[in-house]
N, C-alpha and C. Protein backbone atom coordinates (compact mmCIF):
# COMPACT_ATOMS: atom_id res chain seq x y z
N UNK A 1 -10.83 -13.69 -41.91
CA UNK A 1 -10.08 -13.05 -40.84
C UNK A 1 -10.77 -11.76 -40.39
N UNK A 2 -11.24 -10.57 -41.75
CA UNK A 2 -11.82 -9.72 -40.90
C UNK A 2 -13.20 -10.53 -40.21
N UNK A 3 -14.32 -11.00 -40.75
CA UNK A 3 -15.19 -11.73 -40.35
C UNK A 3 -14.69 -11.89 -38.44
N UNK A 4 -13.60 -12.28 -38.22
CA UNK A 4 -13.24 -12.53 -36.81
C UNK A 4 -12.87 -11.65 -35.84
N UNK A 5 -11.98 -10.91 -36.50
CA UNK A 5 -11.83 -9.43 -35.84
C UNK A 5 -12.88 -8.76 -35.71
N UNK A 6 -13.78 -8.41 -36.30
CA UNK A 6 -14.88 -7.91 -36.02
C UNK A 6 -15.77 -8.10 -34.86
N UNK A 7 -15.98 -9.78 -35.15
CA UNK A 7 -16.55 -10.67 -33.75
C UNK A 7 -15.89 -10.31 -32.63
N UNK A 8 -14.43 -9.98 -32.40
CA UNK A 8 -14.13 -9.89 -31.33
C UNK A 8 -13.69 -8.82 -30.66
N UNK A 9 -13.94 -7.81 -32.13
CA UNK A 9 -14.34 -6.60 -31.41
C UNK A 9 -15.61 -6.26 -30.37
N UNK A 10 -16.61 -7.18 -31.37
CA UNK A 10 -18.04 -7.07 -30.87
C UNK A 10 -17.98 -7.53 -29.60
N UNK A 11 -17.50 -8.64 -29.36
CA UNK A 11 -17.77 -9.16 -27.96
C UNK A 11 -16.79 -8.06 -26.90
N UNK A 12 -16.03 -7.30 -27.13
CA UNK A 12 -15.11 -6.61 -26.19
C UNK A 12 -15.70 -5.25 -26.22
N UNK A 13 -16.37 -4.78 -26.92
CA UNK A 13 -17.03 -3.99 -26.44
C UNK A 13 -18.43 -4.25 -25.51
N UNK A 14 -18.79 -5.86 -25.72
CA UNK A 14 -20.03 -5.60 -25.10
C UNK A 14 -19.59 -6.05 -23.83
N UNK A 15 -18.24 -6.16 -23.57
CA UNK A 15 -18.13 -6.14 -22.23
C UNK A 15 -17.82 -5.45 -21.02
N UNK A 16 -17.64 -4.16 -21.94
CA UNK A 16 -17.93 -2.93 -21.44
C UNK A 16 -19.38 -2.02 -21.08
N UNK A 17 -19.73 -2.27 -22.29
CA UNK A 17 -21.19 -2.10 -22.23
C UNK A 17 -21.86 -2.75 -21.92
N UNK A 18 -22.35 -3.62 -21.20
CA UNK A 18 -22.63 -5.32 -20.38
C UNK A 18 -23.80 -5.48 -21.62
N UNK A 19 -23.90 -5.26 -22.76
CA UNK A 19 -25.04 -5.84 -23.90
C UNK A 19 -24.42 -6.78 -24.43
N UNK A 20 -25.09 -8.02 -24.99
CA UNK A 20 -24.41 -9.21 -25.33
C UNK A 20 -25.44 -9.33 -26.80
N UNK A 21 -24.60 -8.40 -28.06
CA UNK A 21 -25.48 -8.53 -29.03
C UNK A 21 -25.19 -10.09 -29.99
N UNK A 22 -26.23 -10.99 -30.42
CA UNK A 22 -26.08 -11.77 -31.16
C UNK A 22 -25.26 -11.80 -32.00
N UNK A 23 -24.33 -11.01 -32.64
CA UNK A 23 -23.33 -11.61 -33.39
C UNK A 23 -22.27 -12.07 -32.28
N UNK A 24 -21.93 -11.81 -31.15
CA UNK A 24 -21.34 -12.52 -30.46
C UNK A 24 -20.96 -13.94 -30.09
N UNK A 25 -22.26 -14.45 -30.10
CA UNK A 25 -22.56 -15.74 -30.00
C UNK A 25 -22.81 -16.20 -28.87
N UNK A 26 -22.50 -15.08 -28.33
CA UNK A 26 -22.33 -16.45 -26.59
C UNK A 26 -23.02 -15.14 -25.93
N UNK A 27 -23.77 -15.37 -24.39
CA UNK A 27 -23.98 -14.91 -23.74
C UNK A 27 -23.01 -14.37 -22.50
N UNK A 28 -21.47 -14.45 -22.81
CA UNK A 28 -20.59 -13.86 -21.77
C UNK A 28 -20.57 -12.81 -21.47
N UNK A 29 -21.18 -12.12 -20.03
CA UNK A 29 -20.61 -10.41 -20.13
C UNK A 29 -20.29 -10.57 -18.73
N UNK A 30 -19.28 -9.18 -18.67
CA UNK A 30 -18.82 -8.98 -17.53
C UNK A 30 -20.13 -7.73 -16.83
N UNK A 31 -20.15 -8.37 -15.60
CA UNK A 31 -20.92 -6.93 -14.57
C UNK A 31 -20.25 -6.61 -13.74
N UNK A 32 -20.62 -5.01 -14.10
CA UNK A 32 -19.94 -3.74 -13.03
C UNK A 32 -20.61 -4.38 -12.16
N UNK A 33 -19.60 -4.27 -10.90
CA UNK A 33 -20.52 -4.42 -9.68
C UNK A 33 -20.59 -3.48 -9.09
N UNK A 34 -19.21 -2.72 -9.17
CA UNK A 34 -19.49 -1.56 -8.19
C UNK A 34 -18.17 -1.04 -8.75
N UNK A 35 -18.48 0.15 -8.33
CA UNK A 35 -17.27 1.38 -8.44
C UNK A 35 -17.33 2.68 -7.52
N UNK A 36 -15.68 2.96 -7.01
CA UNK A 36 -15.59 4.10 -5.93
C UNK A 36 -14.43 4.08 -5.91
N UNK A 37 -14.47 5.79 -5.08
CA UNK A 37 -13.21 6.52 -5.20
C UNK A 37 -12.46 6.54 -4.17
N UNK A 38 -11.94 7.96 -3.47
CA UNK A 38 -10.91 8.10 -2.82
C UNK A 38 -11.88 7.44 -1.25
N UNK A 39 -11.98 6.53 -0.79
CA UNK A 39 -12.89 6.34 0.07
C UNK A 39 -11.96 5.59 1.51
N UNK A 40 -11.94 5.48 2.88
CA UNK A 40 -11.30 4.54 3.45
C UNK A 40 -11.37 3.86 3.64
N UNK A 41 -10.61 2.62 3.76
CA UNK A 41 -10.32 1.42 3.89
C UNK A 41 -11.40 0.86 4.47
N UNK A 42 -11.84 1.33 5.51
CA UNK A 42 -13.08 0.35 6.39
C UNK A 42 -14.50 0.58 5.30
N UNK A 43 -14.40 1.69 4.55
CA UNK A 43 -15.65 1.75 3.79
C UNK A 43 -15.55 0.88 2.42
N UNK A 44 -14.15 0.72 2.21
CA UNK A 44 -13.82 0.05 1.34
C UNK A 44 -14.37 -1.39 0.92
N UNK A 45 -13.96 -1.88 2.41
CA UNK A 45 -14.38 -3.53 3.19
C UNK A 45 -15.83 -3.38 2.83
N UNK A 46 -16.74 -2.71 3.52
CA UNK A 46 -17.98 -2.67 3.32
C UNK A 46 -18.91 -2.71 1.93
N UNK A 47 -17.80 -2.56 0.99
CA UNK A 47 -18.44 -2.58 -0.63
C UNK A 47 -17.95 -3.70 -1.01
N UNK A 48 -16.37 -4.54 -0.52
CA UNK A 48 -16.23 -5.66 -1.05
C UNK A 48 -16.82 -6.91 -0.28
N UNK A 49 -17.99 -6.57 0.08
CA UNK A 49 -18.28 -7.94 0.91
C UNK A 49 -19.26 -8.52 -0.16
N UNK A 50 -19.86 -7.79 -0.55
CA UNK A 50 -20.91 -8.33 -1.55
C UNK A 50 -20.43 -8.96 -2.53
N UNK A 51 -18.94 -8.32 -3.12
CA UNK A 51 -18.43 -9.35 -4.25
C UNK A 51 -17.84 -10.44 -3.63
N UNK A 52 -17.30 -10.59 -2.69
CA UNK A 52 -17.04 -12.01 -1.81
C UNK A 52 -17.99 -13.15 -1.55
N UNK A 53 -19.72 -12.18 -1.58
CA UNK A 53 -20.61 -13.27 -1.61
C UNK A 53 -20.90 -13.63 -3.20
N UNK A 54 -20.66 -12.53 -3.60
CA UNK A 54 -21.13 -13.27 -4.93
C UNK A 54 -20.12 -13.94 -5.62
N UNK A 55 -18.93 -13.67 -5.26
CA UNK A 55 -17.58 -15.01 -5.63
C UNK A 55 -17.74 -16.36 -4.91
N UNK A 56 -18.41 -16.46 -3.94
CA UNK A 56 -18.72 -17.76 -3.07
C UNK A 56 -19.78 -18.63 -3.84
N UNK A 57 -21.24 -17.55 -4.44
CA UNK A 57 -22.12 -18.32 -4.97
C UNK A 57 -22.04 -19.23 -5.95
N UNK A 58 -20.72 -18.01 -7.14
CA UNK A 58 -20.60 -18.87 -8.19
C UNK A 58 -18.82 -18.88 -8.70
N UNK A 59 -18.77 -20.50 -7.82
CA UNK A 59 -17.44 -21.04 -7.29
C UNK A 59 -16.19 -20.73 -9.26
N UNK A 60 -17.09 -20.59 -10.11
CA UNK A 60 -16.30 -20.18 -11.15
C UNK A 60 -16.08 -19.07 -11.70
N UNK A 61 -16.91 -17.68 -11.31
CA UNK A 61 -16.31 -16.92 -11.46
C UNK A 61 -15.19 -16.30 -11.11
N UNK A 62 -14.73 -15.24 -11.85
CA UNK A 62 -13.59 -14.54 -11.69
C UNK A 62 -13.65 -12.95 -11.82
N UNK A 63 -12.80 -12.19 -11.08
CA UNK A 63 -13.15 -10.98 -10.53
C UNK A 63 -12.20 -10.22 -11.21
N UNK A 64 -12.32 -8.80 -11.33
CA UNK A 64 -10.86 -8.15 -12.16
C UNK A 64 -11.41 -6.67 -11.22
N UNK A 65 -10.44 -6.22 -10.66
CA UNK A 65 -10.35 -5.20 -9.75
C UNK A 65 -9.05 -3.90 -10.84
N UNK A 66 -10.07 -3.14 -11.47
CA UNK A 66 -9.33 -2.46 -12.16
C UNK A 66 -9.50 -0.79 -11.24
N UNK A 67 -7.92 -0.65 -11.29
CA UNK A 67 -7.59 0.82 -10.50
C UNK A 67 -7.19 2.12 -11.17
N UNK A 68 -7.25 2.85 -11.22
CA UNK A 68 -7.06 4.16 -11.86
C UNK A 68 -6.44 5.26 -10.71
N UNK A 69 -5.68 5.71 -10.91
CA UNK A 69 -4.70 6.56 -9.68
C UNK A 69 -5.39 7.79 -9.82
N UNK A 70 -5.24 8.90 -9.43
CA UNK A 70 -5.98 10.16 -9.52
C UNK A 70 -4.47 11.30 -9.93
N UNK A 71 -5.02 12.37 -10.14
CA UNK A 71 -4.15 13.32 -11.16
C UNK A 71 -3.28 13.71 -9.93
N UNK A 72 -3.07 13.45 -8.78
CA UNK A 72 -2.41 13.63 -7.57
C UNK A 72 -2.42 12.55 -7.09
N UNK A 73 -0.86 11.62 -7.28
CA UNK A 73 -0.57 10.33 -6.75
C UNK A 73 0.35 9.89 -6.40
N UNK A 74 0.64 9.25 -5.37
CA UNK A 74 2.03 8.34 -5.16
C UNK A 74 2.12 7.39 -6.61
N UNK A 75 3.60 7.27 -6.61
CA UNK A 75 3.81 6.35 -7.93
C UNK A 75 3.75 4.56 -7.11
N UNK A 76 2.72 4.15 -8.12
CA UNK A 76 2.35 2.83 -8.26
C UNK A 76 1.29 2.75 -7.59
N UNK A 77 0.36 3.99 -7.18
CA UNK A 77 -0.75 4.08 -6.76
C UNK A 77 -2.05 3.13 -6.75
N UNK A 78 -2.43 3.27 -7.90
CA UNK A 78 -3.48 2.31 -8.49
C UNK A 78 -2.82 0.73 -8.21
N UNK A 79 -1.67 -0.02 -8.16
CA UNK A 79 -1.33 -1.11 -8.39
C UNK A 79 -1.34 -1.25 -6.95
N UNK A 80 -0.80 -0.26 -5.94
CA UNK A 80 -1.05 -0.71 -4.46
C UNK A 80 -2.52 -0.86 -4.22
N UNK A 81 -3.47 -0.14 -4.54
CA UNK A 81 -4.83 0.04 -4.08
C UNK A 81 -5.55 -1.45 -4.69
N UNK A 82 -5.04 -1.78 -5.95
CA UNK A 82 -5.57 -2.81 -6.07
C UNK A 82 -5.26 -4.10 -5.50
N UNK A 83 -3.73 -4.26 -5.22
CA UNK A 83 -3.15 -5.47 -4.76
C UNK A 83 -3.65 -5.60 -3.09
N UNK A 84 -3.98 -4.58 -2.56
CA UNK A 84 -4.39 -4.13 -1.06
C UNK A 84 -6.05 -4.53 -1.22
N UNK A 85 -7.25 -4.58 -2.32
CA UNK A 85 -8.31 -4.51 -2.32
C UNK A 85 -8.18 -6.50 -3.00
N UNK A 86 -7.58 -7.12 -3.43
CA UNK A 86 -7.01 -8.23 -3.75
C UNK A 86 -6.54 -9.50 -3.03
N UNK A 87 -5.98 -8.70 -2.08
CA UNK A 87 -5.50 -9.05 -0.89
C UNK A 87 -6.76 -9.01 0.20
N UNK A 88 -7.53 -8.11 0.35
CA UNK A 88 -8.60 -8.29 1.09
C UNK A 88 -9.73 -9.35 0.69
N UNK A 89 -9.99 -9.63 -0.73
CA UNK A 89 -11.02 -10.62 -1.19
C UNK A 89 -10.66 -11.73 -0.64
N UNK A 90 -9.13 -11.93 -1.27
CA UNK A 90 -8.70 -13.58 -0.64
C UNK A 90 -8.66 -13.73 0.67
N UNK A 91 -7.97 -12.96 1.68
CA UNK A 91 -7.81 -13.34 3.10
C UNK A 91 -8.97 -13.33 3.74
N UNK A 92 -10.32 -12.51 3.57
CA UNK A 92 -11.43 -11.80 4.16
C UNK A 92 -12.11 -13.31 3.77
N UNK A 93 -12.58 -13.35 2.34
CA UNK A 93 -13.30 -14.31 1.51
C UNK A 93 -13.32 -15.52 1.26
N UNK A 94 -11.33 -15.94 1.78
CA UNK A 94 -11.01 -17.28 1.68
C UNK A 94 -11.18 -17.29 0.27
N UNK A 95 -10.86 -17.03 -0.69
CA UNK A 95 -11.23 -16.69 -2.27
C UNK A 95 -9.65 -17.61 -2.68
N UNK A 96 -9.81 -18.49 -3.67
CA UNK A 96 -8.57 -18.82 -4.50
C UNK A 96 -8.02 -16.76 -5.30
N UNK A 97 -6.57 -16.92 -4.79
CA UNK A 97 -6.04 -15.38 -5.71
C UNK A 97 -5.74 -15.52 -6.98
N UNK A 98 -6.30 -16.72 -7.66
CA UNK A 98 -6.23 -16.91 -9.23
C UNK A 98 -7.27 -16.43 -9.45
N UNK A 99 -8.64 -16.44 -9.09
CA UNK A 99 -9.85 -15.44 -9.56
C UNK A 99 -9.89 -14.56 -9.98
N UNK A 100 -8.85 -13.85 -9.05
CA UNK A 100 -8.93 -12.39 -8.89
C UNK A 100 -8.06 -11.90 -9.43
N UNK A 101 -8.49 -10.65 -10.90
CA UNK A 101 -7.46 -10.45 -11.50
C UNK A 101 -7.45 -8.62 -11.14
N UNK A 102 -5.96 -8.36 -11.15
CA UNK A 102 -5.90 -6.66 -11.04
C UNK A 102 -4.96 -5.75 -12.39
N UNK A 103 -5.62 -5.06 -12.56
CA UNK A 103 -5.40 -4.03 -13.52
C UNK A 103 -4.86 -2.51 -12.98
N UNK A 104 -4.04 -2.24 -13.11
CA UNK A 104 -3.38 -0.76 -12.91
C UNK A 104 -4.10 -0.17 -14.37
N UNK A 105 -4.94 0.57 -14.24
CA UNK A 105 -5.64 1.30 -15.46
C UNK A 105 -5.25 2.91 -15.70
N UNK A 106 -4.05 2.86 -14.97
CA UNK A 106 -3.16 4.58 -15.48
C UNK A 106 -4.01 5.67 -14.65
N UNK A 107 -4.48 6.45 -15.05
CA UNK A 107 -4.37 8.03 -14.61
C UNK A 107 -5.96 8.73 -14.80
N UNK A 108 -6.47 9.16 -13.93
CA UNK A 108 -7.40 9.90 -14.03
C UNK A 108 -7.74 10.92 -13.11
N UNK A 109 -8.57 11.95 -13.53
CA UNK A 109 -8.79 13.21 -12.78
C UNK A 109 -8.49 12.89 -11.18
N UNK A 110 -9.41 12.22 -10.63
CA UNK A 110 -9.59 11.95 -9.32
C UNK A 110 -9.08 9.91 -9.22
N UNK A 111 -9.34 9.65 -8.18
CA UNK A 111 -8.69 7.88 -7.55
C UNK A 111 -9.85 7.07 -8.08
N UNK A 112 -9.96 6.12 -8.48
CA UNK A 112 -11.41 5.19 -9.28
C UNK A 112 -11.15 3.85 -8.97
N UNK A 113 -11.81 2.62 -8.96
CA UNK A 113 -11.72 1.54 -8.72
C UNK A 113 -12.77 1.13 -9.07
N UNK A 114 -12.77 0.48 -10.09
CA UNK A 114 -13.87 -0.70 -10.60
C UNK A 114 -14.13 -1.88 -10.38
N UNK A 115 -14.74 -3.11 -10.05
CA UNK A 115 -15.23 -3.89 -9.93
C UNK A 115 -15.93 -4.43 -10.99
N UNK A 116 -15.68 -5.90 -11.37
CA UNK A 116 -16.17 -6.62 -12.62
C UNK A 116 -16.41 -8.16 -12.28
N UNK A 117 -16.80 -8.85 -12.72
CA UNK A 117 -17.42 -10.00 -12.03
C UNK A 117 -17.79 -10.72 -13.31
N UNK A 118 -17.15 -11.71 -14.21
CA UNK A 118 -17.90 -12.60 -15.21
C UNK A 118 -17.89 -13.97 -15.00
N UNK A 119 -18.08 -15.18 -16.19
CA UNK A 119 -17.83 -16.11 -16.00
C UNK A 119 -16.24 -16.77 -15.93
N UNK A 120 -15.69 -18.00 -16.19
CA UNK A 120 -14.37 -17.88 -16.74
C UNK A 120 -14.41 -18.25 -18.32
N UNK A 121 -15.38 -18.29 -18.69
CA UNK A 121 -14.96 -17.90 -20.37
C UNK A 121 -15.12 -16.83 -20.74
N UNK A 122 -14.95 -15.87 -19.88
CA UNK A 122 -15.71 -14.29 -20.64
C UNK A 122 -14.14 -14.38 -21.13
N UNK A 123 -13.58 -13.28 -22.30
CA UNK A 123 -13.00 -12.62 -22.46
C UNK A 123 -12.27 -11.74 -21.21
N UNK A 124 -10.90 -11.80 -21.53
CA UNK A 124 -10.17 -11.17 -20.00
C UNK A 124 -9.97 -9.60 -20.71
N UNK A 125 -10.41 -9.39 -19.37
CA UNK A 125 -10.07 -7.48 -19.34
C UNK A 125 -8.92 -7.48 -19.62
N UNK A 126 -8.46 -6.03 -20.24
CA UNK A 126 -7.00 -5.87 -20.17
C UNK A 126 -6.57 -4.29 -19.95
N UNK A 127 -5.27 -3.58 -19.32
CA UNK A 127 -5.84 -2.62 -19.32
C UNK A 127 -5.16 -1.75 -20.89
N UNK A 128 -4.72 -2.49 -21.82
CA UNK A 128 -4.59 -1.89 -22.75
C UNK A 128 -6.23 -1.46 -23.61
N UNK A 129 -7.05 -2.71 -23.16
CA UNK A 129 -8.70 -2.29 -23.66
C UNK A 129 -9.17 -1.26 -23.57
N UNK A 130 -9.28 -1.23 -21.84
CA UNK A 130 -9.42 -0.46 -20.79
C UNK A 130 -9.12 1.35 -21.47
N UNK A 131 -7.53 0.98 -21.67
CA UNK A 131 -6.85 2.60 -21.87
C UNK A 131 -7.89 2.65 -23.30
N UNK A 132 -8.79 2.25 -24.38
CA UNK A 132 -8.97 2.39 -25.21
C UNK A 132 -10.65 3.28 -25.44
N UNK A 133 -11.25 2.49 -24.24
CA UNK A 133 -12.18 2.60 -24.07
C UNK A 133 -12.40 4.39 -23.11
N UNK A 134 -11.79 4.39 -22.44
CA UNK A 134 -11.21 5.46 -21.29
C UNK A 134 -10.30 6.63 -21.85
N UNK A 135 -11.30 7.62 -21.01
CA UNK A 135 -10.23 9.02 -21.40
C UNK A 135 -9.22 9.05 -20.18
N UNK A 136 -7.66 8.53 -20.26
CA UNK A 136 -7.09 8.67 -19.66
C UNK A 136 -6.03 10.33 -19.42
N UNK A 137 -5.96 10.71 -18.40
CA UNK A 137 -5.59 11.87 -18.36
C UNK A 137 -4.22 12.01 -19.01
N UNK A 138 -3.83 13.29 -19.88
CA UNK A 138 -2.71 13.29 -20.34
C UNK A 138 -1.49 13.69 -19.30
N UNK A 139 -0.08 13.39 -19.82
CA UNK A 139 0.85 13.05 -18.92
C UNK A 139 0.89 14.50 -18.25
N UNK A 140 0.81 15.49 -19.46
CA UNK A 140 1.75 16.92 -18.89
C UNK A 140 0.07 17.47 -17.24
N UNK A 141 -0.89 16.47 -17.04
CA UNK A 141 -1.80 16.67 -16.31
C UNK A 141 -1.56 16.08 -14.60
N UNK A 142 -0.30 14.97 -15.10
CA UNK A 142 -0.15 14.63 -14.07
C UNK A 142 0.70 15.03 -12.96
N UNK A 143 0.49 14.47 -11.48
CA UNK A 143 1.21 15.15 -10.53
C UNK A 143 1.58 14.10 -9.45
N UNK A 144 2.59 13.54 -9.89
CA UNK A 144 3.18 11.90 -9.00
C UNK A 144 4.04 12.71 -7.82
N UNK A 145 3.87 12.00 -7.00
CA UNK A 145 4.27 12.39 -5.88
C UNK A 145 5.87 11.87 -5.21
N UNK A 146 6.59 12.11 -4.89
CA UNK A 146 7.92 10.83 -4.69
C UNK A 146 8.42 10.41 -3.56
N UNK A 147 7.36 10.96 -2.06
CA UNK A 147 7.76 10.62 -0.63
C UNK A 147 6.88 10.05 -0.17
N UNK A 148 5.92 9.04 -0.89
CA UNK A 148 5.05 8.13 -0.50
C UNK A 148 5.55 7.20 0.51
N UNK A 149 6.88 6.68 0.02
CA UNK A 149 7.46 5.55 0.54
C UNK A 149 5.92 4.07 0.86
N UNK A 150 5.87 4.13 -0.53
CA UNK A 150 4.54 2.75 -0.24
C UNK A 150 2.74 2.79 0.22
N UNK A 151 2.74 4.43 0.67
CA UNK A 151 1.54 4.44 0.75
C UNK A 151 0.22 4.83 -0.29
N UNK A 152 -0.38 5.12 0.20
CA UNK A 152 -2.15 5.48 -0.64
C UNK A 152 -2.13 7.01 -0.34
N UNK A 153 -1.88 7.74 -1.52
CA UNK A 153 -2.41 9.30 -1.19
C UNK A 153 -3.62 9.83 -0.98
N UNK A 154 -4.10 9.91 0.43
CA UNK A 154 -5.35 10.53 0.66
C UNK A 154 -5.20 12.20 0.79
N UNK A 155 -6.35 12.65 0.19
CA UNK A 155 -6.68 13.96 0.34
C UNK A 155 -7.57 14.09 1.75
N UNK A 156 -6.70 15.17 2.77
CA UNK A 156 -7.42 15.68 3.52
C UNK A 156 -8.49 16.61 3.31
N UNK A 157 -9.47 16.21 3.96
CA UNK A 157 -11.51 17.10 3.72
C UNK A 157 -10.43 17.98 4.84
């Protein structure tokens, strides 16, 4: 049993770290494809086109769009930004929305959005991993907002 836990520690970290060391066994890793922040929507589009082609090439992968809200946020921040960046793969991409998996990954300094791209046997992200791997900001840091009514908190430049 430990013998196994171990293994599957090994493999969950290397899917963070995209190294796929031989005790693993298998060559599954997930790749960052991309990551960005508080950015708009049309620039947004412009970074997810590439994972749309590369979800087209290889008809079995699967995508995990993990979000992180920033220390100044509407509540459910990260889960709108992702279901909105989710929503753009499939309708834009024609993408099956079983591919595409989304993660609300809690709280950080500033707004984050990751991009991940493996096979479908990799190991599934989770964001309890996620919170493990990640310095998530502590609560008394945070600053939720409560007149969003549904939107994306942008900071005015």
């Amino acid at each position: 049993m430990k013998l196994l836990a171990a293994n599957m520690f090994c493999c969950m970290v290397s899917v963070i770290t995209l190294v796929s060391p031989a005790s693993c066994g298998s060559d599954v890793i997930w790749e960052h494809v991309d990551q960005y922040g508080n950015i708009s929507f049309a620039e947004e589009k412009k970074r997810l086109n590439p994972v749309i082609e590369r979800l087209r090439l290889d008809k079995d992968a699967i995508a995990y769009v993990v979000a992180h809200a920033g220390r100044i946020s509407c509540s459910g921040e990260a889960r709108t930004r992702a279901n909105r960046t989710k929503r753009y793969l499939v309708q834009t991409g024609r993408l099956n929305g079983d591919r595409i998996k989304i993660i609300d990954s809690g709280y950080h300094e500033e707004v984050l959005v990751d991009l991940y791209v493996a096979p479908p046997n990799a190991p599934p992200l989770t964001a309890q991993f996620l919170a493990e791997l990640d310095n998530q900001l502590p609560r008394e840091r945070r600053v939720i907002l409560t007149r969003c009514k549904g939107r994306i908190y942008m900071k005015r430049r």
